[in-house]
N, C-alpha and C. Protein backbone atom coordinates (compact mmCIF):
# COMPACT_ATOMS: atom_id res chain seq x y z
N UNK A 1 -119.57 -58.92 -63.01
CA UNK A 1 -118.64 -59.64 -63.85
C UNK A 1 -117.91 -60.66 -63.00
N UNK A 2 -117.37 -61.46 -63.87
CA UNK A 2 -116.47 -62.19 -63.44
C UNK A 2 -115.19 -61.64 -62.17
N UNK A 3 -115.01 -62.71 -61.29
CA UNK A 3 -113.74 -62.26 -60.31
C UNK A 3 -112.31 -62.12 -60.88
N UNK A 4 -112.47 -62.42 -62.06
CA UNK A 4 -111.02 -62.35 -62.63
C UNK A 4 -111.05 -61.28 -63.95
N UNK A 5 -110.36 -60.65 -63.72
CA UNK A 5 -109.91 -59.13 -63.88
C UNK A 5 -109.93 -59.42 -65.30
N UNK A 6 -109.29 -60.23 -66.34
CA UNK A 6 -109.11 -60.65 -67.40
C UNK A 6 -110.05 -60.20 -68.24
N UNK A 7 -111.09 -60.33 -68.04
CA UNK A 7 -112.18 -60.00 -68.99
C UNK A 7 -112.61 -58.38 -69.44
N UNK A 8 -111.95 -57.73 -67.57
CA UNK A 8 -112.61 -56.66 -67.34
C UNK A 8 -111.55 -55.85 -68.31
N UNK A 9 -110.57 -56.35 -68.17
CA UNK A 9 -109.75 -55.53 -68.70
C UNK A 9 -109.54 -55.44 -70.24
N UNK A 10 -110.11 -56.83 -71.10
CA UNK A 10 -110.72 -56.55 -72.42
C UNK A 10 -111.87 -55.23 -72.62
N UNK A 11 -112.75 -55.00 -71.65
CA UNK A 11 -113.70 -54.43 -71.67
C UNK A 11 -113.22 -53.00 -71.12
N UNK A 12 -111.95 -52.69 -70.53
CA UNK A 12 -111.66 -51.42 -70.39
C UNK A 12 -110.89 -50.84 -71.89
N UNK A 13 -110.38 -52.22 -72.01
CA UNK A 13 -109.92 -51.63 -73.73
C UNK A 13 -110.66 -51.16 -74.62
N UNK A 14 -111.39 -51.77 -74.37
CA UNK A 14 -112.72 -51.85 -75.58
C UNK A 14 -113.66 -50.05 -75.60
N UNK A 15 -113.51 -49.98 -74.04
CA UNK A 15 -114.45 -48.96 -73.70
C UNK A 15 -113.41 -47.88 -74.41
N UNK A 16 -112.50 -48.13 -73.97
CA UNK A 16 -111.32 -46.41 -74.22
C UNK A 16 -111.63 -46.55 -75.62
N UNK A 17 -110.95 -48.03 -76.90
CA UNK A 17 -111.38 -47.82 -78.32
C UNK A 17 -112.65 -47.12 -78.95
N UNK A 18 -113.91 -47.58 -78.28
CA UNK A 18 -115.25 -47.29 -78.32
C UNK A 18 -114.78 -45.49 -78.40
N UNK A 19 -114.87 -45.07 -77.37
CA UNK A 19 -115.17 -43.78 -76.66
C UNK A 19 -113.93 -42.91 -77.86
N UNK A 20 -112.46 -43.28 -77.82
CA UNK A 20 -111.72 -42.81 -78.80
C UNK A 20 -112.25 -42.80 -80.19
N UNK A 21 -112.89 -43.78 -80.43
CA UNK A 21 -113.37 -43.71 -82.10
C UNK A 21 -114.43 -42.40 -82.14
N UNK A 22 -115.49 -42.50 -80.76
CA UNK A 22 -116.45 -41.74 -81.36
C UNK A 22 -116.07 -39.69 -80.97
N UNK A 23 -114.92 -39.87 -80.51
CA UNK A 23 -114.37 -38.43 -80.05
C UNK A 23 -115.05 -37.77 -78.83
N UNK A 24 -114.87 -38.48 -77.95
CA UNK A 24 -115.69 -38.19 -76.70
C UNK A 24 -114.47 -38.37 -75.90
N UNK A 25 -114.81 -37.68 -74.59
CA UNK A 25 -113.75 -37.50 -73.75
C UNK A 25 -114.45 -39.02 -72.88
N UNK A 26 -113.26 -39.12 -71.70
CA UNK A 26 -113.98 -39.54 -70.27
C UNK A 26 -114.96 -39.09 -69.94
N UNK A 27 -114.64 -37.77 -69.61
CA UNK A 27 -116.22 -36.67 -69.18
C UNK A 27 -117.05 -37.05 -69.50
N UNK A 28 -117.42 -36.88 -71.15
CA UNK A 28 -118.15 -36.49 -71.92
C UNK A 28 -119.34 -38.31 -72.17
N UNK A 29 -118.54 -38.85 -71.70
CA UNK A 29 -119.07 -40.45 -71.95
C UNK A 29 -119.38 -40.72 -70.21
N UNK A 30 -118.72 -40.14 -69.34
CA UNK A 30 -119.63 -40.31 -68.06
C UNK A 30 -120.58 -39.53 -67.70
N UNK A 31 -120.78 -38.70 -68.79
CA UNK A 31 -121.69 -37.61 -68.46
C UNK A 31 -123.15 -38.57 -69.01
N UNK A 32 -122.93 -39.06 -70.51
CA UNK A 32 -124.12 -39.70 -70.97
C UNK A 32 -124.58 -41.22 -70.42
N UNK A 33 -123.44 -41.84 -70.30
CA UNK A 33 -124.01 -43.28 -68.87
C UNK A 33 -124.46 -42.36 -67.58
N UNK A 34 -124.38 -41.66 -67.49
CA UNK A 34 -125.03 -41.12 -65.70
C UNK A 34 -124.24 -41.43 -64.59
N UNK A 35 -123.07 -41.42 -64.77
CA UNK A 35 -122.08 -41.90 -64.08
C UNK A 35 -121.13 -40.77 -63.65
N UNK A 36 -120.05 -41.04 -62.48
CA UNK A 36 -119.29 -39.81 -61.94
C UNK A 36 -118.27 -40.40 -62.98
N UNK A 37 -117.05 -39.18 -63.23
CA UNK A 37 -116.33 -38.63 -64.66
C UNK A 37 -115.17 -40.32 -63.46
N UNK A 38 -115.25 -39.92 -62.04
CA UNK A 38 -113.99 -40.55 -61.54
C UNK A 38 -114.46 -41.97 -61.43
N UNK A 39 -115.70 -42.57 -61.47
CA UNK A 39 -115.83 -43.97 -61.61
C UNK A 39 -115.79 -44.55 -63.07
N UNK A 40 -116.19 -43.82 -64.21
CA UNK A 40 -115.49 -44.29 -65.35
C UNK A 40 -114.75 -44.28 -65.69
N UNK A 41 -113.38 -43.01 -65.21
CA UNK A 41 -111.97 -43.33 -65.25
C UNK A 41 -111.62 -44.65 -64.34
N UNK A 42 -112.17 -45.69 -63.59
CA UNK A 42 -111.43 -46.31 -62.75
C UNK A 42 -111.94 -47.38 -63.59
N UNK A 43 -112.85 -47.26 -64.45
CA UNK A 43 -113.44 -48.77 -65.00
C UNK A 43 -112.55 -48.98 -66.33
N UNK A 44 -112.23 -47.57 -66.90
CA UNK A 44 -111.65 -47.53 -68.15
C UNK A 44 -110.10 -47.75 -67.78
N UNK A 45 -109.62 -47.94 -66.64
CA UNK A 45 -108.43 -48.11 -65.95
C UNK A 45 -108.02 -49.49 -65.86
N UNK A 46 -109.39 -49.89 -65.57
CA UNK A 46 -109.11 -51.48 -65.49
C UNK A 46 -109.43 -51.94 -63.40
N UNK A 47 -109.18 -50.87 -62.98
CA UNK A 47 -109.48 -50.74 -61.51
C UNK A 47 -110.55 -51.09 -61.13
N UNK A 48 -111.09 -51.18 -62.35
CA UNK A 48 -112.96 -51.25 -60.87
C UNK A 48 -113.49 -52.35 -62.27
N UNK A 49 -113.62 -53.31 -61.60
CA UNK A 49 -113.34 -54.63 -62.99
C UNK A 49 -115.14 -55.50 -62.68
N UNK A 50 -115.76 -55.16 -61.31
CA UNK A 50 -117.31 -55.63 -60.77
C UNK A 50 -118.19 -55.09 -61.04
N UNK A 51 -118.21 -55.07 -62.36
CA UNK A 51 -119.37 -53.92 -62.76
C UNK A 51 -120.96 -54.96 -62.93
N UNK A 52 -121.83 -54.57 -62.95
CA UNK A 52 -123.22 -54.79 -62.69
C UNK A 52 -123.39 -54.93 -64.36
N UNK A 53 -124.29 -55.94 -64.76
CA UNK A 53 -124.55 -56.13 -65.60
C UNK A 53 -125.71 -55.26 -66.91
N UNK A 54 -126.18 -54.39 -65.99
CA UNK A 54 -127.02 -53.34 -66.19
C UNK A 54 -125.96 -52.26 -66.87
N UNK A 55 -125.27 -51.75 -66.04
CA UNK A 55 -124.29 -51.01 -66.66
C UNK A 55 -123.34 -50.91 -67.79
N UNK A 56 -123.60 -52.72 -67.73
CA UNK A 56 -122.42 -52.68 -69.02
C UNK A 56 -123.47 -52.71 -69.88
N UNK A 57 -124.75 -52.85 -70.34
CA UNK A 57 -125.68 -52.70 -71.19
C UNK A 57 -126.16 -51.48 -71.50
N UNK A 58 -126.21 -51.00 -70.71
CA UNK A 58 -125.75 -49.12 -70.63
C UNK A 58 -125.07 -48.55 -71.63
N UNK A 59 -123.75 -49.16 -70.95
CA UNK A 59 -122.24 -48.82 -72.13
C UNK A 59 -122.72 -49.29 -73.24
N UNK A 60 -123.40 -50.50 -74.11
CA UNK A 60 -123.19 -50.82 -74.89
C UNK A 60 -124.50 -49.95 -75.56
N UNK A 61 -125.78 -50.01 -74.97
CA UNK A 61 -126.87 -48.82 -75.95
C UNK A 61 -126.24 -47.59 -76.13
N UNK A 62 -125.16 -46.84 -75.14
CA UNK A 62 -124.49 -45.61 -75.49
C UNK A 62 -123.90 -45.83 -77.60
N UNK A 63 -123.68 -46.90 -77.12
CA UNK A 63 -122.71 -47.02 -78.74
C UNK A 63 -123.67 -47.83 -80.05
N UNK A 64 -124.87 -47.71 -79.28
CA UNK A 64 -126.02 -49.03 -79.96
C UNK A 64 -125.41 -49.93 -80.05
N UNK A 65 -124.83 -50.81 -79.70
CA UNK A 65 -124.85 -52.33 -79.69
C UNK A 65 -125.23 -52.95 -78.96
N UNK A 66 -124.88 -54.47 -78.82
CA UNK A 66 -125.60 -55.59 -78.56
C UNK A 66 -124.59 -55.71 -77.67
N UNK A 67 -125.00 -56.48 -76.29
CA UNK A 67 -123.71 -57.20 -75.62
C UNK A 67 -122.53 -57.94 -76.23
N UNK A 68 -123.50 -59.08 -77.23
CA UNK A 68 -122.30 -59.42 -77.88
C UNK A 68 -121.33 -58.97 -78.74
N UNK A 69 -121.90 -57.54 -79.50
CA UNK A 69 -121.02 -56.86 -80.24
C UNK A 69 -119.78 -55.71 -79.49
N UNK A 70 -120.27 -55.50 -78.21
CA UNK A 70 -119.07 -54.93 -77.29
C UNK A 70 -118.14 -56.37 -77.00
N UNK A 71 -118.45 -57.44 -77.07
CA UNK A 71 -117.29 -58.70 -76.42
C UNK A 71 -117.12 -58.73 -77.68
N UNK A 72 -117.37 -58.52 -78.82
CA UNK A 72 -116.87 -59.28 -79.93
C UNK A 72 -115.20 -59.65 -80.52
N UNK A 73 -114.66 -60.46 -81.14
CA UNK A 73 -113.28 -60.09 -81.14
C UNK A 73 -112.81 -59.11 -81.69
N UNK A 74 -113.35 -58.61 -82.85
CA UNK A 74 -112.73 -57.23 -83.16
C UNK A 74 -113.96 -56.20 -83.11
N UNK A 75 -113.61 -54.96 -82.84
CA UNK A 75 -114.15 -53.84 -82.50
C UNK A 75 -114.91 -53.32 -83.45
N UNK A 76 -116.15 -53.33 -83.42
CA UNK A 76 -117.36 -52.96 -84.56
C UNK A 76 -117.21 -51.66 -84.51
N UNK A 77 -117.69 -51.27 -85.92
CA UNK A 77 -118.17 -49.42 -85.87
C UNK A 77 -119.22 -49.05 -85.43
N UNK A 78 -118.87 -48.20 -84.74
CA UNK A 78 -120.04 -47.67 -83.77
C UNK A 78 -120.63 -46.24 -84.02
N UNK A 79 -122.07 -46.36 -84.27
CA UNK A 79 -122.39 -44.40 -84.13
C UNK A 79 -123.09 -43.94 -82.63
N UNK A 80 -122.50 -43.29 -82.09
CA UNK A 80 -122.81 -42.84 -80.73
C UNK A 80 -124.42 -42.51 -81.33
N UNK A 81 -125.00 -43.09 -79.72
CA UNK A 81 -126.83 -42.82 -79.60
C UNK A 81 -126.48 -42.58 -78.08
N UNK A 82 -126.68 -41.26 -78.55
CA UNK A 82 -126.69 -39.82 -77.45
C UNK A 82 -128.13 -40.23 -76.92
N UNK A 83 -128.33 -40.37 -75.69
CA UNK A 83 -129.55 -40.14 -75.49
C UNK A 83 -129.41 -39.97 -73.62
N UNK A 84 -130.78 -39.62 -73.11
CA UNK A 84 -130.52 -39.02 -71.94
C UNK A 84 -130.64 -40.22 -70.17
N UNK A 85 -129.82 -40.15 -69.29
CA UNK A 85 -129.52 -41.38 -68.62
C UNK A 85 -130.97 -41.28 -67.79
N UNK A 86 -130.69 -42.44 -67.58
CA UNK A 86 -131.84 -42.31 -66.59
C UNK A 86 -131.85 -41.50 -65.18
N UNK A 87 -130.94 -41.07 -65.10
CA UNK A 87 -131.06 -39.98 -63.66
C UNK A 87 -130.49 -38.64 -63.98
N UNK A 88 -130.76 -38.53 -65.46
CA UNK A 88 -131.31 -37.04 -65.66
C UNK A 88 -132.97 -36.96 -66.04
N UNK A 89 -133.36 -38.21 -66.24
CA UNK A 89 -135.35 -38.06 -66.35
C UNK A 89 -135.48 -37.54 -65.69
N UNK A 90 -135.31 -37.73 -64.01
CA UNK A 90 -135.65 -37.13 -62.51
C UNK A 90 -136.47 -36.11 -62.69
């Protein structure tokens, strides 16, 4: 992402709304990106704002959407698509 925090921090909002609508914890949503519980608390914090573009496409098939429907201006309804990360295939 971008060097300026601004964006990231739409996108930490977005993530907590996302994740709050669908009744999932932190845990429970770093468990299905494949991610540690303490690096998605730091992204959903707003702290860790350089995320890889892969990842945020990640986040967004977690919720089925489109990139552009996670930036969108207002917050689409989302049905969680549970499915398994890639480093639990292993």
């Amino acid at each position: 992402m971008s060097k300026d925090p601004k964006p990231s921090l739409f996108l930490a909002r977005r993530l907590r709304r996302l994740r709050e609508m669908t009744g999932l914890t932190q845990e429970g949503f770093a468990e299905h990106a494949g991610i540690s519980y303490k690096v998605y608390q730091s992204i959903e914090a707003g702290r860790r704002w350089n995320l890889r573009l892969k990842t945020i496409l990640n986040f967004a098939a977690i919720y089925d959407l489109t990139l552009a429907e996670l930036f969108a201006e207002h917050c689409p309804k989302v049905k969680l698509k549970l499915r398994r990360s890639s480093a639990k295939r292993r």
